[in-house]
PDB file of N, CA and C in Angstrom:
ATOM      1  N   UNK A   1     -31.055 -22.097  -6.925  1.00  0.00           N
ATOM      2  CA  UNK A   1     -30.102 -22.634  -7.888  1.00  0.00           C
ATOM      3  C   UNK A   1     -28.788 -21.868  -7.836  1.00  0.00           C
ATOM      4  N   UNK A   2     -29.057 -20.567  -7.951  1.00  0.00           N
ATOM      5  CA  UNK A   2     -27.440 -19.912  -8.076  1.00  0.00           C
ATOM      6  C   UNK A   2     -26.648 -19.719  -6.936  1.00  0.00           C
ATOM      7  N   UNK A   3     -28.142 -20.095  -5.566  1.00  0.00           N
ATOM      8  CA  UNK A   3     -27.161 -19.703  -4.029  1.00  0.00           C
ATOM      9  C   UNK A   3     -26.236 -21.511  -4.078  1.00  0.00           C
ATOM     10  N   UNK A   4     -26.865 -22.525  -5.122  1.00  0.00           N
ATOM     11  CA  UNK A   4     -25.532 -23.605  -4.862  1.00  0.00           C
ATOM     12  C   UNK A   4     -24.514 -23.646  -5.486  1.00  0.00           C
ATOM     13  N   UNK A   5     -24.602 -22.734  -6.713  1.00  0.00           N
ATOM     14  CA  UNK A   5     -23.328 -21.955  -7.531  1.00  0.00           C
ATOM     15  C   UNK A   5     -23.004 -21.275  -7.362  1.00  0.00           C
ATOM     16  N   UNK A   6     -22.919 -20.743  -5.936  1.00  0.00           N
ATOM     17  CA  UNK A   6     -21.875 -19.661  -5.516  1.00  0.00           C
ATOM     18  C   UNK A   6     -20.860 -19.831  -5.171  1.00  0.00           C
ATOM     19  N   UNK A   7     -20.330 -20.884  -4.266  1.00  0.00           N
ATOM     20  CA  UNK A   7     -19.382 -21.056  -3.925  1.00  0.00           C
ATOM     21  C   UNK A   7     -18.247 -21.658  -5.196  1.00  0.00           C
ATOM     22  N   UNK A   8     -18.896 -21.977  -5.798  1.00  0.00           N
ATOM     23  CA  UNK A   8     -18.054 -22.541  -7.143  1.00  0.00           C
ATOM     24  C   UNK A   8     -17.353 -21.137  -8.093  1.00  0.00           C
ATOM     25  N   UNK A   9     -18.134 -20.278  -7.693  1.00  0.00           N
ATOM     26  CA  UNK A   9     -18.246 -18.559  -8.555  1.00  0.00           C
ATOM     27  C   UNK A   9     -16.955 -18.316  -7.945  1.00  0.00           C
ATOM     28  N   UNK A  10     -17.249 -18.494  -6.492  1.00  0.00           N
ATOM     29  CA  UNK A  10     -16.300 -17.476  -5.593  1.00  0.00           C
ATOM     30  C   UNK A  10     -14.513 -18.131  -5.516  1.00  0.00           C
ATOM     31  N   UNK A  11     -14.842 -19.823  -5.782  1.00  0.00           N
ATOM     32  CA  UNK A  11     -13.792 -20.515  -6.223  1.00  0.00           C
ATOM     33  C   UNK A  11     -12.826 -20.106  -7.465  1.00  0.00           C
ATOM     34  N   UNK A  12     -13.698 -19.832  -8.832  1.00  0.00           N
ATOM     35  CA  UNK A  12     -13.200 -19.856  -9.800  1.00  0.00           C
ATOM     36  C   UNK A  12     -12.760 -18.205  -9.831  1.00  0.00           C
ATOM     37  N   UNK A  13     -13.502 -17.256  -9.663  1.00  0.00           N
ATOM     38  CA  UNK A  13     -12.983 -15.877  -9.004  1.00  0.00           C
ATOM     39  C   UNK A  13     -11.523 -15.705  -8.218  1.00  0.00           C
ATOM     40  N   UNK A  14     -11.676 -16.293  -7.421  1.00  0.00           N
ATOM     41  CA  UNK A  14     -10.158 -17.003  -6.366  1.00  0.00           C
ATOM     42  C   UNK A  14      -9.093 -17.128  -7.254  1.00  0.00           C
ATOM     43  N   UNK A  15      -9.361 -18.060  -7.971  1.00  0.00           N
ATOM     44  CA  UNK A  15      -8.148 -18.652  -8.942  1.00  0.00           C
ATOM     45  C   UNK A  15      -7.860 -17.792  -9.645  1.00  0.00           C
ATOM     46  N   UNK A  16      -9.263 -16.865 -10.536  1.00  0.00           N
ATOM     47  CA  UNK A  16      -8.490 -16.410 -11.887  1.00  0.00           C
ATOM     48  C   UNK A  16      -7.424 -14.976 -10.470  1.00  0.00           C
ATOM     49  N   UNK A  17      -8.210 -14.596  -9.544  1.00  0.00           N
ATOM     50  CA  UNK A  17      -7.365 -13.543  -8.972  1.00  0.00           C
ATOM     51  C   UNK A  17      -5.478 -13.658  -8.783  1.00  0.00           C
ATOM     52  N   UNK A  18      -5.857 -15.366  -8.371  1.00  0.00           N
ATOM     53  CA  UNK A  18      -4.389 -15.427  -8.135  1.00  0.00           C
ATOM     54  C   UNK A  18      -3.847 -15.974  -8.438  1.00  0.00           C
ATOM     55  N   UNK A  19      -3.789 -16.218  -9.945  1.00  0.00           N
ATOM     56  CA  UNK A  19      -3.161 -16.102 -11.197  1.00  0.00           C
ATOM     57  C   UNK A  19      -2.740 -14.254 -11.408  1.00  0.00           C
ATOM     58  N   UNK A  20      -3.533 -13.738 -11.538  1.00  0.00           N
ATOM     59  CA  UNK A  20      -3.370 -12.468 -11.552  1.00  0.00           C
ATOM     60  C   UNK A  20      -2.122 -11.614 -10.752  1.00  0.00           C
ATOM     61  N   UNK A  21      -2.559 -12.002  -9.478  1.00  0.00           N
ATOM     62  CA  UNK A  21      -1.670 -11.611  -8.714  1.00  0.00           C
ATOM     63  C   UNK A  21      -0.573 -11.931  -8.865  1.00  0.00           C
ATOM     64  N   UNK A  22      -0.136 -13.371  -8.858  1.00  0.00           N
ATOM     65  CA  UNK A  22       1.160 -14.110  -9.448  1.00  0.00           C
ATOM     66  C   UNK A  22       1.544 -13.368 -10.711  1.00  0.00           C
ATOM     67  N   UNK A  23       1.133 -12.698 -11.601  1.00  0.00           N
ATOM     68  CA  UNK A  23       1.370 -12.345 -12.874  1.00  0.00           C
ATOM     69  C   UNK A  23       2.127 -10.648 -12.324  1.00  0.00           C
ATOM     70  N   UNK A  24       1.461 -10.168 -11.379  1.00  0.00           N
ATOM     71  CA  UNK A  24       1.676  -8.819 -11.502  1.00  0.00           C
ATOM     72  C   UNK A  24       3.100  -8.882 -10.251  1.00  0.00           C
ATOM     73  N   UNK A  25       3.125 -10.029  -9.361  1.00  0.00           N
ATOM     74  CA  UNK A  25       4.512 -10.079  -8.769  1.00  0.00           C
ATOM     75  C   UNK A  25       5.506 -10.355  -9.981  1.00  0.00           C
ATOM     76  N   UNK A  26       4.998 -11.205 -10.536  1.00  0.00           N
ATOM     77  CA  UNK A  26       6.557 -11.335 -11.582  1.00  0.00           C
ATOM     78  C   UNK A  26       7.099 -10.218 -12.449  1.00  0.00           C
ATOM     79  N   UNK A  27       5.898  -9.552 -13.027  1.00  0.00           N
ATOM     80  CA  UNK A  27       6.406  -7.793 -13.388  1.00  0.00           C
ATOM     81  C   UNK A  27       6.594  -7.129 -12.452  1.00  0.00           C
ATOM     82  N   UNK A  28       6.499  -7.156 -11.378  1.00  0.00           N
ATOM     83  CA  UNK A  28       6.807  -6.545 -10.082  1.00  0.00           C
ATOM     84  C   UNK A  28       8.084  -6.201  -9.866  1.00  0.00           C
ATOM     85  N   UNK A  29       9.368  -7.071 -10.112  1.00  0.00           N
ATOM     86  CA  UNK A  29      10.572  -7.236 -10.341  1.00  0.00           C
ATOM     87  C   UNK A  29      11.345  -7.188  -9.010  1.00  0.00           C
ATOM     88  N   UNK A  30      10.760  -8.107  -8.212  1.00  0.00           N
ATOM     89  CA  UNK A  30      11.146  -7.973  -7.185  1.00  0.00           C
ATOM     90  C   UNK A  30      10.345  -6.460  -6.051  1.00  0.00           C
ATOM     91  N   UNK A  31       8.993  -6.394  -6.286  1.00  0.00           N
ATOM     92  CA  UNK A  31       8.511  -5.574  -5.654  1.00  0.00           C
ATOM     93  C   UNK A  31       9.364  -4.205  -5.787  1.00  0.00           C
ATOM     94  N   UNK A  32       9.897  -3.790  -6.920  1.00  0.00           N
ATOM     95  CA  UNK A  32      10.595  -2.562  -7.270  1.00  0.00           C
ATOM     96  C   UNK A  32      10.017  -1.461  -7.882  1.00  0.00           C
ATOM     97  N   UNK A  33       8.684  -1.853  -8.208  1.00  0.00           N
ATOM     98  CA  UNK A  33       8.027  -1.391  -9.416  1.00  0.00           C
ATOM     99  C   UNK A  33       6.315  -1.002  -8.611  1.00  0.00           C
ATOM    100  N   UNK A  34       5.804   0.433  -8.312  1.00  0.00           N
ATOM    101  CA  UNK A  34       5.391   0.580  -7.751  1.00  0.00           C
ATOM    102  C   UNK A  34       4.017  -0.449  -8.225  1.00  0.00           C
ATOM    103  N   UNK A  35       3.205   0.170  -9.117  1.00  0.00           N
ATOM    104  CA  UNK A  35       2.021  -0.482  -9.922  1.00  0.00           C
ATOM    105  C   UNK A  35       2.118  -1.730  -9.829  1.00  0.00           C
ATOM    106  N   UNK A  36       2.694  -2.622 -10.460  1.00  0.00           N
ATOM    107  CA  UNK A  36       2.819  -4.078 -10.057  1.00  0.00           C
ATOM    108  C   UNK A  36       2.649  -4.302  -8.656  1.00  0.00           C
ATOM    109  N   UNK A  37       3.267  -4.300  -8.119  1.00  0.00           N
ATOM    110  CA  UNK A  37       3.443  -4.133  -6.399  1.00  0.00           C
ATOM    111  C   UNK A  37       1.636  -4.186  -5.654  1.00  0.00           C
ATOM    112  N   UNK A  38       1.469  -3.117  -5.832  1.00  0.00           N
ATOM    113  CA  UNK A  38       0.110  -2.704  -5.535  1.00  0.00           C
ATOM    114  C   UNK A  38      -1.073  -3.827  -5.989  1.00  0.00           C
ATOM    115  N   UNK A  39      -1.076  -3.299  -7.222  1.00  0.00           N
ATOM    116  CA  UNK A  39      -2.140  -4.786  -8.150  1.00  0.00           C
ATOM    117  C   UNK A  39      -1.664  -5.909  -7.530  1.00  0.00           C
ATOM    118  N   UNK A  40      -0.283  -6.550  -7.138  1.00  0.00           N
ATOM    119  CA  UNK A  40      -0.695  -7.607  -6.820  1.00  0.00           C
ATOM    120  C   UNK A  40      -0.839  -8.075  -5.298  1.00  0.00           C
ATOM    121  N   UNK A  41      -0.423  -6.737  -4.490  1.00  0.00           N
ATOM    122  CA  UNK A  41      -1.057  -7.068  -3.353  1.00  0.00           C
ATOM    123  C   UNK A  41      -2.276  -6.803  -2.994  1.00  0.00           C
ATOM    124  N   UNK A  42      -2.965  -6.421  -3.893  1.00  0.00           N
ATOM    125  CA  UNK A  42      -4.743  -5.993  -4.200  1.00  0.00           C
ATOM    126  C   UNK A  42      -5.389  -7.501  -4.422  1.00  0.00           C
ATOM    127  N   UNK A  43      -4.834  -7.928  -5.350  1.00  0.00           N
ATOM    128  CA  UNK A  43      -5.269  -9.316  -5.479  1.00  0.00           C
ATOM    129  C   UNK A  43      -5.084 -10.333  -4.894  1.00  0.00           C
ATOM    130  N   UNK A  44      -3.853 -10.099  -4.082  1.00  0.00           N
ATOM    131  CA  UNK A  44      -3.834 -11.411  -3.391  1.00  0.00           C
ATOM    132  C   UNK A  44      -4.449 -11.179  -2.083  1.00  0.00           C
ATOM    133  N   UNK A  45      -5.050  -9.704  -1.940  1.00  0.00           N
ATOM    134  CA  UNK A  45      -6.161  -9.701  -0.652  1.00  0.00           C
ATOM    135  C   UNK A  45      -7.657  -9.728  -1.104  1.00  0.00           C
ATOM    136  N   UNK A  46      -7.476 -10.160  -2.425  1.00  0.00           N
ATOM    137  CA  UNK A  46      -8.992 -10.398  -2.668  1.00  0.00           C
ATOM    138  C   UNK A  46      -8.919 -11.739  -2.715  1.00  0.00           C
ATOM    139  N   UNK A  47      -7.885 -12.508  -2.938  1.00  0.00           N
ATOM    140  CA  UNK A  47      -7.792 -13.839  -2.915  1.00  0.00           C
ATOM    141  C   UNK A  47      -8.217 -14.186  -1.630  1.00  0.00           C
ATOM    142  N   UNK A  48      -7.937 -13.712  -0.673  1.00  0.00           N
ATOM    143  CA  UNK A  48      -8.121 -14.100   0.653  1.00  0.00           C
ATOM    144  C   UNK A  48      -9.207 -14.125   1.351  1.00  0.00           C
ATOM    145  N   UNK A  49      -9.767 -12.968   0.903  1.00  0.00           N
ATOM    146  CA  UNK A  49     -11.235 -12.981   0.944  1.00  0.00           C
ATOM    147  C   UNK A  49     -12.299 -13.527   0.594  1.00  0.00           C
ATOM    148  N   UNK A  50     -11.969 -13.802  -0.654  1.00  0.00           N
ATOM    149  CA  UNK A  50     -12.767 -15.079  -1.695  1.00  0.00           C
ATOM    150  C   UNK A  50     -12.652 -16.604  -0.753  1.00  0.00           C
ATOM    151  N   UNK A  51     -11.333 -16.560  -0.329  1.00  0.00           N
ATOM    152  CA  UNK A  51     -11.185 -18.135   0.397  1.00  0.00           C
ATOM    153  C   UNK A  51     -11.616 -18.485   1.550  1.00  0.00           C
ATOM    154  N   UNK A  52     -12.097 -16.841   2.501  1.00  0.00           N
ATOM    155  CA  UNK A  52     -12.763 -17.002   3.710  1.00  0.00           C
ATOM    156  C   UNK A  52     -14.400 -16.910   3.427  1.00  0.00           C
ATOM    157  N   UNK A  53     -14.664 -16.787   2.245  1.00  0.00           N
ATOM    158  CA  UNK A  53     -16.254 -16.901   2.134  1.00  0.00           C
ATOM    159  C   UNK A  53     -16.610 -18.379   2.327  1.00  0.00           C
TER     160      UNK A  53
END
């Protein structure tokens, strides 16, 4: 049962990440701002990962 709700997990995981990520570029301020910066290039490589599962 849950191995056919995984991919739906790893979908909705995906999204909330990159939302996230999108959130922490826009405080980012133009990638000026170290922390922002980081978090959201953290997330948008977990995004990526999530999308190659």
């Amino acid at each position: 049962m849950i191995k056919n709700l995984m991919p739906y997990i790893i979908l909705v995981l995906a999204v909330g990440f990159g939302t996230a990520s999108n959130a922490f570029a826009n405080s980012a301020q133009g990638f000026t701002k170290t922390v922002p910066s980081l978090l959201s290039i953290i997330t948008i490589t977990i995004v990526w990962f999530a999308y190659l599962k």
